[in-house]
N, C-alpha and C. Protein backbone atom coordinates (compact mmCIF):
# COMPACT_ATOMS: atom_id res chain seq x y z
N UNK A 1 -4.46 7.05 -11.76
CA UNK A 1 -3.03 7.17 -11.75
C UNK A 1 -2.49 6.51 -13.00
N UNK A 2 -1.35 7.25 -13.19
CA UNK A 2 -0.96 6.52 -14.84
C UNK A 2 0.10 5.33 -14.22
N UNK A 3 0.13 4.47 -15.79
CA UNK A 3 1.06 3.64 -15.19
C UNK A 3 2.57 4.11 -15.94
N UNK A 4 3.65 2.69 -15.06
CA UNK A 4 4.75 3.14 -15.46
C UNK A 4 5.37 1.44 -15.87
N UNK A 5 6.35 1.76 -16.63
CA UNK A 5 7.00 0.21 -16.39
C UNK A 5 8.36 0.28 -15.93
N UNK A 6 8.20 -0.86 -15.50
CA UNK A 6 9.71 -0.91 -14.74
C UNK A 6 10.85 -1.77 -15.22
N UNK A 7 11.95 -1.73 -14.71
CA UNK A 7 13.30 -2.00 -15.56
C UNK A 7 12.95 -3.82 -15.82
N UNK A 8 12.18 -4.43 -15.36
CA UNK A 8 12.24 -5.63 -15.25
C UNK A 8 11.42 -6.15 -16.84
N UNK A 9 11.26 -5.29 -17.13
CA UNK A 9 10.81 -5.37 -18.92
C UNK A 9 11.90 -5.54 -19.47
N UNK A 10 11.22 -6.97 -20.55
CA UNK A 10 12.40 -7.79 -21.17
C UNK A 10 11.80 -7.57 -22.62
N UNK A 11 11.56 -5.90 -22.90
CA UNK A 11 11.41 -5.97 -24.69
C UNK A 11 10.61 -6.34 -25.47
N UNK A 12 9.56 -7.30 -24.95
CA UNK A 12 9.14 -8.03 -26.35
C UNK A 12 7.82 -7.06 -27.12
N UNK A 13 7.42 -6.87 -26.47
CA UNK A 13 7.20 -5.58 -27.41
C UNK A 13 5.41 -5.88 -27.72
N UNK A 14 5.10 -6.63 -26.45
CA UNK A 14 3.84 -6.92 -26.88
C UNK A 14 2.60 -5.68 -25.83
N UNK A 15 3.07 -4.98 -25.10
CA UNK A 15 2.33 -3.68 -24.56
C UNK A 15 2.13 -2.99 -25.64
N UNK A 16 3.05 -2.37 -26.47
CA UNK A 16 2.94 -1.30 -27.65
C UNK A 16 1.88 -0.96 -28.24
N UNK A 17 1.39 -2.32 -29.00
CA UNK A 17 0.69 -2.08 -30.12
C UNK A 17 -1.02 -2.39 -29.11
N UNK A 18 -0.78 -2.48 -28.14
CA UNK A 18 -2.56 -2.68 -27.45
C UNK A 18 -2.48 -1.37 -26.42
N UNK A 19 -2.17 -0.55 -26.49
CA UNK A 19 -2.61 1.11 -26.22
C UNK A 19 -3.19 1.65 -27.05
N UNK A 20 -4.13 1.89 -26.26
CA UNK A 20 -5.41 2.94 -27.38
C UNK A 20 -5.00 4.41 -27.42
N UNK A 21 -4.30 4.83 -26.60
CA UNK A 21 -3.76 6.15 -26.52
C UNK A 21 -2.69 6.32 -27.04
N UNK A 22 -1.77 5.48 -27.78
CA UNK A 22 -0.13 5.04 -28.02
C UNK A 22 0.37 6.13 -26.91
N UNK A 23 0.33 5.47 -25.72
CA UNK A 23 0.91 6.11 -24.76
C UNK A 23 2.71 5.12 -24.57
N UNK A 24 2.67 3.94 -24.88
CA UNK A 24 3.95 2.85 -25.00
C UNK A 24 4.81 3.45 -26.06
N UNK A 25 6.36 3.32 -25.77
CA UNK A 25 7.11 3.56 -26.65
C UNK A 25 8.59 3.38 -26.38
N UNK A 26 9.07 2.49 -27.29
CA UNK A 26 10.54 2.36 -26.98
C UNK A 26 10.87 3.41 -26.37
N UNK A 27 12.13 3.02 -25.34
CA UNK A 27 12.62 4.19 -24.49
C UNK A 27 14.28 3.84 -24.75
N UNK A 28 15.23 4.14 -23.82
CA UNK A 28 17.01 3.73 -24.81
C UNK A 28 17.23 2.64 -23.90
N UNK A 29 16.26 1.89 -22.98
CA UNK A 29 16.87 0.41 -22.78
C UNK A 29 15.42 0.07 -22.80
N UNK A 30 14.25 0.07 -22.06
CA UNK A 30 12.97 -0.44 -22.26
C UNK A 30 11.58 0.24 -22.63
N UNK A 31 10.67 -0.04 -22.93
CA UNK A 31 9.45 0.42 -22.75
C UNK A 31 9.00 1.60 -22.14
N UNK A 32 8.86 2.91 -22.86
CA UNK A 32 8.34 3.68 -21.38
C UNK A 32 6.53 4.22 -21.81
N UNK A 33 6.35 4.44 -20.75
CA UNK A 33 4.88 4.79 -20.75
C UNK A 33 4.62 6.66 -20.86
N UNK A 34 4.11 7.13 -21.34
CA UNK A 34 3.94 8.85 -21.48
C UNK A 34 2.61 9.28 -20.44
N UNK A 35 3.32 9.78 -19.77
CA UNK A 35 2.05 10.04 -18.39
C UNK A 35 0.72 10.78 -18.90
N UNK A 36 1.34 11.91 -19.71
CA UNK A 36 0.03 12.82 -20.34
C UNK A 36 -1.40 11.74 -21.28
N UNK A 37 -0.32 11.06 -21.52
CA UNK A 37 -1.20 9.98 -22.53
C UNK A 37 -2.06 8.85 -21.40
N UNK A 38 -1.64 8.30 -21.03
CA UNK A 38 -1.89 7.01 -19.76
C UNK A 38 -3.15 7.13 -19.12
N UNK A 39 -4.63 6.27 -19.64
CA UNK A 39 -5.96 6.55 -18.90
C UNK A 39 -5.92 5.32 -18.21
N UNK A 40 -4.61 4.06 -18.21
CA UNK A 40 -5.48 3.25 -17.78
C UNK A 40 -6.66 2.66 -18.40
N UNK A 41 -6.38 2.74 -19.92
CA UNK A 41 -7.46 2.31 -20.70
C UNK A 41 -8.94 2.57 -20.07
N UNK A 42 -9.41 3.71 -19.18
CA UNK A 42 -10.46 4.16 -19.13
C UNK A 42 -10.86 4.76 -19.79
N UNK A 43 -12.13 4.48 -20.19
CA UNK A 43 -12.44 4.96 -21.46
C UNK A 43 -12.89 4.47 -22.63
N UNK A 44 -11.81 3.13 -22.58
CA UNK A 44 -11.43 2.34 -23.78
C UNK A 44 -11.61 1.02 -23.21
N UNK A 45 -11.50 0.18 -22.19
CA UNK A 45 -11.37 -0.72 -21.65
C UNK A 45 -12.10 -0.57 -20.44
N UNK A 46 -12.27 -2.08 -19.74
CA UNK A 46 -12.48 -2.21 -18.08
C UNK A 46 -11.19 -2.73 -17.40
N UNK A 47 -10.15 -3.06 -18.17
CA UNK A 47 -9.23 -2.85 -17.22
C UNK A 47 -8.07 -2.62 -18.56
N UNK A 48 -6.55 -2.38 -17.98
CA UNK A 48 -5.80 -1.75 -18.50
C UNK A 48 -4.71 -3.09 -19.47
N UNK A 49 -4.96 -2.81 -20.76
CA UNK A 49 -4.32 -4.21 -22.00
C UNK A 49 -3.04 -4.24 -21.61
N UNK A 50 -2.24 -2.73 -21.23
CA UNK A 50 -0.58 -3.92 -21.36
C UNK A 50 -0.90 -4.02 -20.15
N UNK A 51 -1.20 -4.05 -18.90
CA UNK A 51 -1.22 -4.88 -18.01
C UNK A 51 -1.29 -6.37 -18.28
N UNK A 52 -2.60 -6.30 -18.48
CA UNK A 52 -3.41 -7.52 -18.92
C UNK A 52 -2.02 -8.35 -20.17
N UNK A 53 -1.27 -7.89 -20.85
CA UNK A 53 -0.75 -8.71 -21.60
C UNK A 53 0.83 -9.24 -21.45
N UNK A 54 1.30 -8.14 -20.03
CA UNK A 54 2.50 -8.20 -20.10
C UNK A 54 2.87 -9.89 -19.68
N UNK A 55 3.97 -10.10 -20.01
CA UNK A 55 4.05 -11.49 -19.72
C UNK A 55 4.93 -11.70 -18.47
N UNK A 56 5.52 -10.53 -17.58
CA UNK A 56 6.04 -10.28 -16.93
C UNK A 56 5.60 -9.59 -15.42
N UNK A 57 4.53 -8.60 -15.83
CA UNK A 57 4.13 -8.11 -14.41
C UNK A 57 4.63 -6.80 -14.04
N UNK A 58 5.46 -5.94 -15.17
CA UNK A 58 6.32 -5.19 -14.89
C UNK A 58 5.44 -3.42 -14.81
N UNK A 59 4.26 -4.02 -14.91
CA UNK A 59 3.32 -2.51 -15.29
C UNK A 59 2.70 -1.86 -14.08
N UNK A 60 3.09 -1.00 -12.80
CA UNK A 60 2.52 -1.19 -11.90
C UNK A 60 1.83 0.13 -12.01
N UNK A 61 1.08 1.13 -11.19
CA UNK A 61 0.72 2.38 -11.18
C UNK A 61 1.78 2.99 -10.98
N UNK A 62 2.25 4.51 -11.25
CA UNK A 62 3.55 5.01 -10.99
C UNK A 62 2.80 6.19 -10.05
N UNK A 63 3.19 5.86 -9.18
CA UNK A 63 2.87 6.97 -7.85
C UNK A 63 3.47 7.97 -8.03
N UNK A 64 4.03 8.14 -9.01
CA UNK A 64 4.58 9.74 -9.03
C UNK A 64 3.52 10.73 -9.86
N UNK A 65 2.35 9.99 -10.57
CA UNK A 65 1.37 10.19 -11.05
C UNK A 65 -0.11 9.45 -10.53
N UNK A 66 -0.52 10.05 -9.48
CA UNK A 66 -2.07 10.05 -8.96
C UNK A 66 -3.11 10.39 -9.73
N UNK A 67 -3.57 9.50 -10.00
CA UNK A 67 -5.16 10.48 -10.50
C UNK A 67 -6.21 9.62 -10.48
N UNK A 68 -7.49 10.12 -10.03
CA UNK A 68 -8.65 9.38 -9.76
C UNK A 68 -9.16 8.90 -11.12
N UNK A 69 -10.40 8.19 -10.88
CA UNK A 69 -10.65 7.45 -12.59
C UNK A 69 -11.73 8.63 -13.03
N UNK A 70 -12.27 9.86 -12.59
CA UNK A 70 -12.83 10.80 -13.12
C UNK A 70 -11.64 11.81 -13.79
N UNK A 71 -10.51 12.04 -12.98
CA UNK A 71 -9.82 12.23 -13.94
C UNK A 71 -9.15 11.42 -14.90
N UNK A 72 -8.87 10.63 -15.21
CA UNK A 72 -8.44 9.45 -15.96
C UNK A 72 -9.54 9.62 -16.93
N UNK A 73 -10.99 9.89 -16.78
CA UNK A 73 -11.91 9.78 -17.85
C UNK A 73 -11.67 11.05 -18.70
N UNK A 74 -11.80 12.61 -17.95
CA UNK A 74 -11.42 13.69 -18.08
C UNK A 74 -10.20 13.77 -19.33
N UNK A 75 -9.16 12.94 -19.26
CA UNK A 75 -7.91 12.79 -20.11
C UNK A 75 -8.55 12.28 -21.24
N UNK A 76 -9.26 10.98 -21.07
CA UNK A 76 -9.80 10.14 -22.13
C UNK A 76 -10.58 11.08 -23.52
N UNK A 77 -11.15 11.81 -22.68
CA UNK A 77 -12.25 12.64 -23.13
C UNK A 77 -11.52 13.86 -24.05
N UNK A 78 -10.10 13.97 -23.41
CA UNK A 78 -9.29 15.33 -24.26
C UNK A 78 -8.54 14.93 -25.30
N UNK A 79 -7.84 13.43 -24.95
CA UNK A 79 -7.36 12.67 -25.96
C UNK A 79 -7.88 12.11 -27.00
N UNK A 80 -9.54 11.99 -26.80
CA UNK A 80 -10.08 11.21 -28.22
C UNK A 80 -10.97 12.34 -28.74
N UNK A 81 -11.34 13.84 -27.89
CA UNK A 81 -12.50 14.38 -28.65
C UNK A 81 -13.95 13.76 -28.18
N UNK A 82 -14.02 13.04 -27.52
CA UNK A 82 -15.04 12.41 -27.51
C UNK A 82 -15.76 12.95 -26.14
C-alpha cells in the first residue's frame, strides 16, 4: 500500500530528498506523496526513509491505496527498469 501524508506535516522538508522514487513533493500547503510512484521503499530499502525520518509521525499507509509487497516490488521493478 502506498503511503500518504497527512495535514499534521509541518514542512520541513526532510522526507523529500530520501525517496528513491521522488515520489515526495511540495503540494499548496504540505508534502504530498504520488501513489503511482510510492513502493514503500521496496526495493530500495527494508523499511520506508520518510517514515523512518519524519520527525512527526505524519506518514501513515493511505488505504485508499492497497497493495501487497509483490506488488509494491512489481512497481519497483517498472520504475527503475530493473
Amino acid at each position: 500500500m502506498a503511503l500518504i501524508i497527512t495535514d499534521e506535516c509541518i514542512n520541513c522538508d526532510v522526507c523529500e530528498p530520501e525517496c528513491p522514487n521522488d515520489a515526495i513533493s511540495p503540494g499548496d500547503e504540505i508534502y504530498v506523496i504520488d501513489p503511482d510512484k510510492c513502493t514503500e521503499c521496496v526495493g530500495h530499502y527494508e523499511t520506508s526513509q520518510c517514515v523512518e525520518v519524519c520527525p512527526v509521525d505524519c506518514i501513515p499507509h493511505d488505504p485508499a491505496h492497497v497493495e501487497t509487497e509483490d506488488q509494491l516490488m512489481e512497481k519497483y521493478h517498472y520504475l527503475t527498469g530493473k
